[in-house]
Protein backbone atom coordinates (compact mmCIF):
# COMPACT_ATOMS: atom_id res chain seq x y z
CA UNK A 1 8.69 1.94 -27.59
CA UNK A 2 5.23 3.25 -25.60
CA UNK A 3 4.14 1.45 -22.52
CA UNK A 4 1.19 -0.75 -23.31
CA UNK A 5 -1.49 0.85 -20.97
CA UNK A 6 -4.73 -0.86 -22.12
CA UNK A 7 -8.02 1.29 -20.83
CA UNK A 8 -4.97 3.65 -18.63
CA UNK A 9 -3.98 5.31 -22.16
CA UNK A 10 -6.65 8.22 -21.72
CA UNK A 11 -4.76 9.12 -18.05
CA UNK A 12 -1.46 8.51 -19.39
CA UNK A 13 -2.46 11.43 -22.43
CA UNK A 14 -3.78 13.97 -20.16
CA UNK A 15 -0.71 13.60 -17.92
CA UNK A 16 1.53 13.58 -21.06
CA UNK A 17 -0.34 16.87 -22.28
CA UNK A 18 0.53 18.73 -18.61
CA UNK A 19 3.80 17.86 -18.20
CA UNK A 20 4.27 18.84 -22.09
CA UNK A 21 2.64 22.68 -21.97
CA UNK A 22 4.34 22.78 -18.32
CA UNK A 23 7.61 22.49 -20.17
CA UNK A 24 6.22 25.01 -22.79
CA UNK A 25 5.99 27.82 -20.16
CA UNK A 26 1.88 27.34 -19.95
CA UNK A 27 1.77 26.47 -16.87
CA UNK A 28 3.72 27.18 -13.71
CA UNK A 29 7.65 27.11 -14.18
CA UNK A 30 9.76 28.76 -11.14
CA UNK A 31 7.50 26.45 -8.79
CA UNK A 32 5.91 22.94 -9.23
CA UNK A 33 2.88 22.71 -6.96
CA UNK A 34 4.09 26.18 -5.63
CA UNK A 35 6.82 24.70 -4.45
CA UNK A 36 10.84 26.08 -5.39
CA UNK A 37 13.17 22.86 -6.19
CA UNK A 38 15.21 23.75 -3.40
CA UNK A 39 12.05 23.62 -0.85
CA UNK A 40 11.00 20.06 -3.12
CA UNK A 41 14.05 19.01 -2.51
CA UNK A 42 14.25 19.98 1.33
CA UNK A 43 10.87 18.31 1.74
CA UNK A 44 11.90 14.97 0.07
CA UNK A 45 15.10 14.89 3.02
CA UNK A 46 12.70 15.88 5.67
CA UNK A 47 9.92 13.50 4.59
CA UNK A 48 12.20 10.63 4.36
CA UNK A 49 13.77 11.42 7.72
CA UNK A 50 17.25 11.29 5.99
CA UNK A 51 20.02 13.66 4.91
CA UNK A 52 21.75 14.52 1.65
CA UNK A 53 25.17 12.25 2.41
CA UNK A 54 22.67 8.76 2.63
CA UNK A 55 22.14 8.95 -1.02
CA UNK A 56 25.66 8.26 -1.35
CA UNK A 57 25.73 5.01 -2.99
CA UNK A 58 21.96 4.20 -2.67
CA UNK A 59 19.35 3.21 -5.49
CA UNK A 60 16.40 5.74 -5.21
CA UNK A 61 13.13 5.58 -6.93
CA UNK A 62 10.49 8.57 -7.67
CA UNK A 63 7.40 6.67 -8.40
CA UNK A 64 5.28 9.01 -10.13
CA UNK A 65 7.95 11.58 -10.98
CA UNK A 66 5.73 14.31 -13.05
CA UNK A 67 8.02 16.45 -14.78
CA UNK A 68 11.29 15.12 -13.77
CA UNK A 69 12.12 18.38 -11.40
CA UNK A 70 12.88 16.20 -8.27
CA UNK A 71 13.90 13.19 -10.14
CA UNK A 72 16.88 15.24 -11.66
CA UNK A 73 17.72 17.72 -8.58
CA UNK A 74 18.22 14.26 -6.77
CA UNK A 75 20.69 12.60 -9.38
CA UNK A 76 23.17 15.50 -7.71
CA UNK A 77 23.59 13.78 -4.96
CA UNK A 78 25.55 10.02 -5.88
CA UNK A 79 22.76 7.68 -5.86
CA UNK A 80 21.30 5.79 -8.47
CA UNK A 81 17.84 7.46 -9.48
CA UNK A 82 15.49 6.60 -11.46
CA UNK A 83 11.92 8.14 -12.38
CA UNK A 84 8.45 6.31 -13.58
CA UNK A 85 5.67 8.23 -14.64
CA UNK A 86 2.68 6.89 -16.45
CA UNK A 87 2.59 10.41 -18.94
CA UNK A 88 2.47 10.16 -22.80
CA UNK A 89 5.19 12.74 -22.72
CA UNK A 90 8.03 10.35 -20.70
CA UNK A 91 10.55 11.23 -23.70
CA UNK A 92 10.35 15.06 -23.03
CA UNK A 93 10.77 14.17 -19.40
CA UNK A 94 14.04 12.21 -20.24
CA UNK A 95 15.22 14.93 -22.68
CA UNK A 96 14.72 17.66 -19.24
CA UNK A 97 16.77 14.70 -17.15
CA UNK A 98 19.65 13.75 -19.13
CA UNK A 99 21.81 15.88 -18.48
CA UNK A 100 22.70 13.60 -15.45
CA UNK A 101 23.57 9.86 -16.52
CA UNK A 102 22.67 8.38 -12.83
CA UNK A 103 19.01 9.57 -13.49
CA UNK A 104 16.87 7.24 -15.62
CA UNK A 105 13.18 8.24 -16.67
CA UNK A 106 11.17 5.16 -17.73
CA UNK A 107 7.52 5.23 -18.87
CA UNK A 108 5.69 2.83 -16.17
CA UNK A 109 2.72 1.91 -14.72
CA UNK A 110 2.06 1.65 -10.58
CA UNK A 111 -0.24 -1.49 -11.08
CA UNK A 112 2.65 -3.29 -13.28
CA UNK A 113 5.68 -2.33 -12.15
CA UNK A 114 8.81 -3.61 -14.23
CA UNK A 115 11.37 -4.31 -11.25
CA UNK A 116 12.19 -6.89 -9.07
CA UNK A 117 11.36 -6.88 -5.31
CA UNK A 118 14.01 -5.50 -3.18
CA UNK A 119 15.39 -3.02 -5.77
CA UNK A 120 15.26 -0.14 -3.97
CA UNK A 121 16.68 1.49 -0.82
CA UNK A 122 14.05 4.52 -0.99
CA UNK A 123 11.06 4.57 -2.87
CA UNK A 124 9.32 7.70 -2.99
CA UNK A 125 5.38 8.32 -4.60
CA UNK A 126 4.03 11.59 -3.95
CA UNK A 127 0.02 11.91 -5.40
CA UNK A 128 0.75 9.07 -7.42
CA UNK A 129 -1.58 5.70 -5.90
CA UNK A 130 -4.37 8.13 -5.51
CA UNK A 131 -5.05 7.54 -9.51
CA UNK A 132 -4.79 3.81 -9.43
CA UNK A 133 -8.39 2.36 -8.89
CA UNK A 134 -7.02 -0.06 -6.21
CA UNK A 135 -4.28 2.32 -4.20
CA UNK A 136 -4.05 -0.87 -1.41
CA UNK A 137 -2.76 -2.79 -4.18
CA UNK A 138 -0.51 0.11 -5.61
CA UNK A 139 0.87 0.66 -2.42
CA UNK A 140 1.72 -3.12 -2.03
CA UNK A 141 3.31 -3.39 -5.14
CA UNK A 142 5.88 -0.30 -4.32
CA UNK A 143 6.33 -1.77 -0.78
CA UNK A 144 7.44 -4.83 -2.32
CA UNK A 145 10.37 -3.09 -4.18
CA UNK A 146 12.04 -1.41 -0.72
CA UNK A 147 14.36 -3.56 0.38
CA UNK A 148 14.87 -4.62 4.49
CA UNK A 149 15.97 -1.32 6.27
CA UNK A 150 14.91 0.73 2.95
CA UNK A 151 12.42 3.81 3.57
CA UNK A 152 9.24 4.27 1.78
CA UNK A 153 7.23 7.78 2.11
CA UNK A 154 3.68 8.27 0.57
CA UNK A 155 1.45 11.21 -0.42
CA UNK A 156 -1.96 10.96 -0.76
CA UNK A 157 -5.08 13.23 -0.74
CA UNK A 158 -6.15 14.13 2.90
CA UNK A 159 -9.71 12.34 2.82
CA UNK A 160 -10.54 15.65 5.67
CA UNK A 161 -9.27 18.23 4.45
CA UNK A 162 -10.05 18.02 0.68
CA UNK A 163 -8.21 21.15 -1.30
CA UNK A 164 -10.54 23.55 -3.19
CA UNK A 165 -9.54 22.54 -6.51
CA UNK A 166 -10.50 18.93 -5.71
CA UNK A 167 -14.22 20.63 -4.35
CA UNK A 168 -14.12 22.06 -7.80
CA UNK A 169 -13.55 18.66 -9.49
CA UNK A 170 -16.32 16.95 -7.57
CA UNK A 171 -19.21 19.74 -8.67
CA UNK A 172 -18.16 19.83 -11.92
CA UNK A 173 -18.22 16.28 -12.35
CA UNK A 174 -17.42 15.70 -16.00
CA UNK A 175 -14.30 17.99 -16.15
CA UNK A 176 -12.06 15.14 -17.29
CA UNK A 177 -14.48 15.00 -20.35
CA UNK A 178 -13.39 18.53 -21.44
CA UNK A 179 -10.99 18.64 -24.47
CA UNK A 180 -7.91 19.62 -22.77
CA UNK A 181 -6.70 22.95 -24.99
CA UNK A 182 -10.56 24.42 -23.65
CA UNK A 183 -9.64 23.11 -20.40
CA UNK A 184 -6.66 24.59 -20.15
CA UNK A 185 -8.22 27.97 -21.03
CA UNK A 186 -11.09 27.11 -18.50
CA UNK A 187 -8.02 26.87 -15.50
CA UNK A 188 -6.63 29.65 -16.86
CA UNK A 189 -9.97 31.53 -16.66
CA UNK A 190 -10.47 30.42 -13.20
CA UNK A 191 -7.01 31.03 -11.67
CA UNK A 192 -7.53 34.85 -10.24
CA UNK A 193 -10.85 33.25 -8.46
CA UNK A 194 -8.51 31.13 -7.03
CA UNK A 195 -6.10 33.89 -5.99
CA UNK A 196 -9.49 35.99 -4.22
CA UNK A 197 -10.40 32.96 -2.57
CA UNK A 198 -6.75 32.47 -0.69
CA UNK A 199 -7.00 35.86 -0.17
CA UNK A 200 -10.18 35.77 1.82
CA UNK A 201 -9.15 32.74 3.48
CA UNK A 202 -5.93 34.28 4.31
CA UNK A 203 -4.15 31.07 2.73
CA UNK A 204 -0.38 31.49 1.38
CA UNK A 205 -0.74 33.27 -2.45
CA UNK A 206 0.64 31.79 -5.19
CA UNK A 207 0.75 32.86 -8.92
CA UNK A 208 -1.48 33.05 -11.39
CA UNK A 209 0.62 29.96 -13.30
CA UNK A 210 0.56 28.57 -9.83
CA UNK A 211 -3.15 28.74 -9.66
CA UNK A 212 -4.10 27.56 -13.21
CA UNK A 213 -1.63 24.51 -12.66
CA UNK A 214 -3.29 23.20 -9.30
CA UNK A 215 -7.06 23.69 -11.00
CA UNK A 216 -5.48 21.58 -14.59
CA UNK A 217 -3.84 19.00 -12.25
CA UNK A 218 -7.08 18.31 -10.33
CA UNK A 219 -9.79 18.77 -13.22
CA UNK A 220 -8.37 16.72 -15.96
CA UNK A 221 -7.96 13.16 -14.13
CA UNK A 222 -11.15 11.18 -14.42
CA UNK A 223 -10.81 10.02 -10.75
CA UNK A 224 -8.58 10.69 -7.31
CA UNK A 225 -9.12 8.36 -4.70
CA UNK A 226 -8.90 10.18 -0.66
CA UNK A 227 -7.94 8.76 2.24
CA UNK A 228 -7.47 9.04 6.08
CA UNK A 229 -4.02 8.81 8.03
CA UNK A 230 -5.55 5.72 9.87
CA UNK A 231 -6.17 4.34 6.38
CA UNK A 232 -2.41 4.78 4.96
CA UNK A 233 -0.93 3.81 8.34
CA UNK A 234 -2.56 0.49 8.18
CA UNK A 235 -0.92 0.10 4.93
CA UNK A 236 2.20 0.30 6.17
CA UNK A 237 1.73 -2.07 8.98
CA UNK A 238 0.45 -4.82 6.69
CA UNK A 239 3.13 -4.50 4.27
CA UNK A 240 5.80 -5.00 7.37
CA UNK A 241 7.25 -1.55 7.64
CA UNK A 242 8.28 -0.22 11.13
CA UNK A 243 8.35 3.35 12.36
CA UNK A 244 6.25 4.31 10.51
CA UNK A 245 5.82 8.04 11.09
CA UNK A 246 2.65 10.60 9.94
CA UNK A 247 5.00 13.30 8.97
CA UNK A 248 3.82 17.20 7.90
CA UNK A 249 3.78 18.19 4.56
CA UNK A 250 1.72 20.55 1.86
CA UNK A 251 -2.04 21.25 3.22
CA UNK A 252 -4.97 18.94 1.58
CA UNK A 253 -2.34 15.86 2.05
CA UNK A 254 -1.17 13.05 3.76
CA UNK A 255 2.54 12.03 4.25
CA UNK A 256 3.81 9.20 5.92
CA UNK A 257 6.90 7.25 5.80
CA UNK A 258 7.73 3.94 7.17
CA UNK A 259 11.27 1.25 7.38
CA UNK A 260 11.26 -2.51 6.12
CA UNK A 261 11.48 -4.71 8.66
CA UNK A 262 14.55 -6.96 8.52
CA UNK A 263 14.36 -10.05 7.40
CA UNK A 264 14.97 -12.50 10.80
């Protein structure tokens, strides 16, 4: 049974048709945002400030969990995990994830989340509030879920520091309007100008797939909200979380992680 997603459905299609040609072989498949899943799964560790042995026993969710790489890669390591993702294709990402009966892939919504408050020992959300219209509210509603002494870590475009493909997005404007087979082609078309531009700005080179997948991921969504560290701190701080901690990541983003305060 589909999600309900009222005037979300056009996001949760395009999302559904990258994660489906991703799994195809259209887009990039060795690396997901040029990233191997042992250097995803490093980062998650680092991000979180934790090690491997403190999933032992815990409940874990990936809020915004894409094509399941991370989601699954984590289900190796004794804690219960389970995946949300707003995409159209959510059964092909629990086909890819099965294979592991602790991980659980559930279609889901950031502005209606189906769980009780306090589920969670570690909520994760990489570049997943930044497509909710209200990312506050989304960002108060997975806060709510951690439960006292439980980690939360956030991703979000770096308001500064805004990547090219994003620059891209903002000229072109009405990119999201594009059917998404011609805009496919279109990334694909664009990818080695991509490739000469990291060149001359001596950036780290990825592949062509590479290349076409951060242009798709950044031209089909009809929005992506940016933000400043001050911005996501203060988050944080409202929503009662201590140590919270601006933490490095990918370029173009912000990552911060914070604890639940205690209940006293």
């Amino acid at each position: 049974m589909m999600l309900d997603l009222g005037d979300r459905i056009d996001l949760a299609e395009s999302w559904g048709y990258q994660w489906a040609i991703q799994a195809e072989g259209k887009l990039e498949t060795n690396t997901y945002y040029g990233e191997t899943e042992q250097q995803e799964l490093d980062n998650f560790f680092n991000h979180l400030g934790i090690a491997a042995a403190d999933l032992l026993g815990s409940i874990v969710l990936d809020a915004g969990c894409g094509c399941g790489r991370l989601t699954r890669a984590l289900g190796k390591h004794g804690a219960e995990i389970i995946g949300i993702d707003i995409a159209s294709s959510i059964e092909r990402i629990h086909e890819y994830c099965q294979s592991s009966q602790n991980v659980h892939i559930i279609q889901a919504d950031i502005d209606n989340l189906p769980f009780k408050n306090g589920s969670f020992d570690y909520v994760w959300s990489k570049l997943a509030i930044c497509y909710v219209h209200n990312p506050a509210q989304a960002f108060e509603n997975l806060a709510n879920l951690v439960r006292p002494s439980g980690r939360l870590m956030v991703a979000v475009p770096d308001k500064a520091n805004l990547a090219f493909t994003v620059k891209l997005k903002d000229f072109i404007k009405i990119s999201h309007r594009i059917p998404l087979r011609l805009l496919l082609y279109l990334s694909w078309c664009l990818a080695p100008v991509l490739s000469l531009a990291k060149m001359l700005l001596r950036k780290p080179m990825t592949s062509l797939k590479s290349n076409a997948f951060f242009l798709f991921n950044s031209l089909h969504p009809s929005f992506m909200t940016r933000h400043t560290r001050e911005e996501v701190i203060g988050w944080f701080d409202k929503n009662k979380f201590s140590q919270t901690t601006s933490v490095s990541g990918m370029e173009h983003l912000i990552f911060v992680r914070g604890t639940k305060q205690s209940m006293s």
